[in-house]
Protein backbone atom coordinates (compact mmCIF):
# COMPACT_ATOMS: atom_id res chain seq x y z
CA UNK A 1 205.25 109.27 -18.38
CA UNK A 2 205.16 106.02 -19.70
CA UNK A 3 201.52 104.73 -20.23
CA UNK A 4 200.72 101.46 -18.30
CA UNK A 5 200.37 98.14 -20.01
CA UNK A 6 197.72 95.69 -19.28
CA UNK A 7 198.88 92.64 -18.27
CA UNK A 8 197.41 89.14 -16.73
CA UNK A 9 198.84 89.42 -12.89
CA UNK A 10 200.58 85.64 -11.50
CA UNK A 11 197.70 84.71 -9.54
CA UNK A 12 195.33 85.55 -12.38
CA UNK A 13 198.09 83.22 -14.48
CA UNK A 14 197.39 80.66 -11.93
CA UNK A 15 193.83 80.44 -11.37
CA UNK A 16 193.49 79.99 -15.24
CA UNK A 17 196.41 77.17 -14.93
CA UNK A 18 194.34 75.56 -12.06
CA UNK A 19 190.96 75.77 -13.74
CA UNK A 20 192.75 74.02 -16.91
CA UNK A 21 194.14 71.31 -14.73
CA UNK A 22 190.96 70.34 -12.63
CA UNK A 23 189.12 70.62 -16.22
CA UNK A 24 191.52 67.96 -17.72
CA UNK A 25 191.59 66.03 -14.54
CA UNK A 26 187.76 65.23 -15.20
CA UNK A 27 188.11 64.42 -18.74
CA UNK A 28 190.52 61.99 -18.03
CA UNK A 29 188.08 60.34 -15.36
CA UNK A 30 185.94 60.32 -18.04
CA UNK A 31 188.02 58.63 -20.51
CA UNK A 32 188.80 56.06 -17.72
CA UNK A 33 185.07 54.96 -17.45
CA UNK A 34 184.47 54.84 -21.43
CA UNK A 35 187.25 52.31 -21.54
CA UNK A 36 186.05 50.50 -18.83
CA UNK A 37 182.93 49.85 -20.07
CA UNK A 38 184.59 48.87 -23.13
CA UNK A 39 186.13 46.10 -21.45
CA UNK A 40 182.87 45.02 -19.86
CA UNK A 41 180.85 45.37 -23.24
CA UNK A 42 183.63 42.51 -24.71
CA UNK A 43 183.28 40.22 -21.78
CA UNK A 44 179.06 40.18 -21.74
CA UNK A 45 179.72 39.80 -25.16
CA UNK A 46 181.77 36.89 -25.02
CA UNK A 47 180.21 35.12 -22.55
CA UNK A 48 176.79 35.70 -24.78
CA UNK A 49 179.22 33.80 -27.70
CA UNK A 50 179.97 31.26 -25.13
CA UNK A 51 176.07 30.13 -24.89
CA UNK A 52 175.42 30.08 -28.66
CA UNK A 53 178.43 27.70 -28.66
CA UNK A 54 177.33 25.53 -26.18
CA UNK A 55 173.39 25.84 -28.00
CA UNK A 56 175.28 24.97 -31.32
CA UNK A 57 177.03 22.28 -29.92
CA UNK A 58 174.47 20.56 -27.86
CA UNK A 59 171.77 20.35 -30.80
CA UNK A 60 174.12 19.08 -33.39
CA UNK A 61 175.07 22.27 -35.33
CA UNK A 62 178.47 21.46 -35.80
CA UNK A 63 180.40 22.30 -38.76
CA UNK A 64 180.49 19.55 -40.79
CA UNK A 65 184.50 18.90 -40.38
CA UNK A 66 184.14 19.02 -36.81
CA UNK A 67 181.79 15.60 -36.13
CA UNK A 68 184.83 13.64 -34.85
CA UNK A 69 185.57 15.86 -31.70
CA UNK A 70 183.60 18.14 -29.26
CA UNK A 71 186.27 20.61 -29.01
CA UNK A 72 186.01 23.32 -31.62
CA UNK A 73 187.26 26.47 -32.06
CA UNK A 74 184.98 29.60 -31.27
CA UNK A 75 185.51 31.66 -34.09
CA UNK A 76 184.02 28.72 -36.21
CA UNK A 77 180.67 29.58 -34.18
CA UNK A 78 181.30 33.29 -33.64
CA UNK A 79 182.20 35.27 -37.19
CA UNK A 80 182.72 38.44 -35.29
CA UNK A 81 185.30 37.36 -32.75
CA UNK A 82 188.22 39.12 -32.23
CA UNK A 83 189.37 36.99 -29.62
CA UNK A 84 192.10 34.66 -31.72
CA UNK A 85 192.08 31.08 -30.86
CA UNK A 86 190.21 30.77 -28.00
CA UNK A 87 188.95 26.89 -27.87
CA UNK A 88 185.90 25.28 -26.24
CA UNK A 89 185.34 21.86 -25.32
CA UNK A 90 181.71 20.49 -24.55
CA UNK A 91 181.32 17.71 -21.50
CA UNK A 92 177.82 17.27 -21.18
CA UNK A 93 176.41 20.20 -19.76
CA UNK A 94 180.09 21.70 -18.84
CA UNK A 95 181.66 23.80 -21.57
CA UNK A 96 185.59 24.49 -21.22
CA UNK A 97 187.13 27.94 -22.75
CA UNK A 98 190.63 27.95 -22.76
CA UNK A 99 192.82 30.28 -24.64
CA UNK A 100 191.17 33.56 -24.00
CA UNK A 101 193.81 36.24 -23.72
CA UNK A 102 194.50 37.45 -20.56
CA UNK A 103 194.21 41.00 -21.05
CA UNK A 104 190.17 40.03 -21.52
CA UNK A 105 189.57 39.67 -17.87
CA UNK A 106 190.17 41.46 -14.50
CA UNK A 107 191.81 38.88 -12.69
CA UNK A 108 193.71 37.65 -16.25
CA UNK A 109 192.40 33.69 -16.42
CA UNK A 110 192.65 32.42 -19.57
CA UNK A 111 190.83 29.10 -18.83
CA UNK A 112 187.04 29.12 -17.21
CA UNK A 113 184.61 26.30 -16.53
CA UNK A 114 180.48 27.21 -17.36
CA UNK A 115 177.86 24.68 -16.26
CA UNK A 116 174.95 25.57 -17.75
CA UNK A 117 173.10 22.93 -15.62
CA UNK A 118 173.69 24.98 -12.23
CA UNK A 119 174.44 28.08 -14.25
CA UNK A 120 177.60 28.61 -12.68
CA UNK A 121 180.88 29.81 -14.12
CA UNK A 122 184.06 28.33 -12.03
CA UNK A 123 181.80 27.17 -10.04
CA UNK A 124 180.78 30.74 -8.78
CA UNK A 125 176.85 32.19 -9.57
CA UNK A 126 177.18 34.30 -12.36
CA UNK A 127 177.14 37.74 -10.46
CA UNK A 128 180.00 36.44 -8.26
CA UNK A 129 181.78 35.41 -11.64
CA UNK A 130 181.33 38.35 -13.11
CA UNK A 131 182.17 40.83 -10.10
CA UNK A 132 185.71 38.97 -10.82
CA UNK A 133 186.27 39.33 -14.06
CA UNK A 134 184.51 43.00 -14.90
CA UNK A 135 186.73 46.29 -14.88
């Protein structure tokens, strides 16, 4: 008589397979978060970059190249940007971004209005603006 080998059974083969999935299921959830709040990190970030500008620009701490014009490129304000050429343009109280790549926000504008008078970005309050644009 031939001895008999231990071996894993199909369903325990399964239940291990299962486990494995569910377990990689929930890492990729978590992954999925992480980058969101990756996203959202850059734009609170930005928009912080977007009021030094318009501080900068509004007490005369323009570069000294740029005294002809009151729309100036951000990453002459902003050293760490990695945003490319996104512009700004000063109107009183009003600053104008254009050029902001459209993988940046939600809803993929590239062009947004802040008035820092009425604190309001598009015209929206600033939680409204940002439940728009935030992953």
């Amino acid at each position: 008589m031939k001895p008999k080998r231990k071996a894993f059974t199909l369903v325990e083969v399964v239940v291990v397979v299962v486990v494995v999935l569910i377990l990689v299921a929930i890492v990729i959830a978590r992954f999925g978060r992480v980058t969101e709040n990756a996203r959202n990190a850059v734009i609170h970030n930005f928009l912080k970059d977007c009021r030094t500008l318009y501080v900068r620009l509004s007490y005369g701490q323009a570069p000294g190249y740029i005294t002809v014009t009151n729309a100036v490129a951000l990453k002459d304000y902003v050293a760490a940007t990695t945003l490319g050429d996104v512009q700004a343009q000063l109107n009183g109280n009003t600053l104008t971004v254009s050029g902001v790549p459209d993988n940046i926000f939600k809803d993929k504008r590239t062009t947004f209005t802040v008035d820092y008078q009425h604190n309001s970005y598009d015209g929206d309050s600033e939680d409204m603006f940002l439940g728009k644009v935030l992953w």
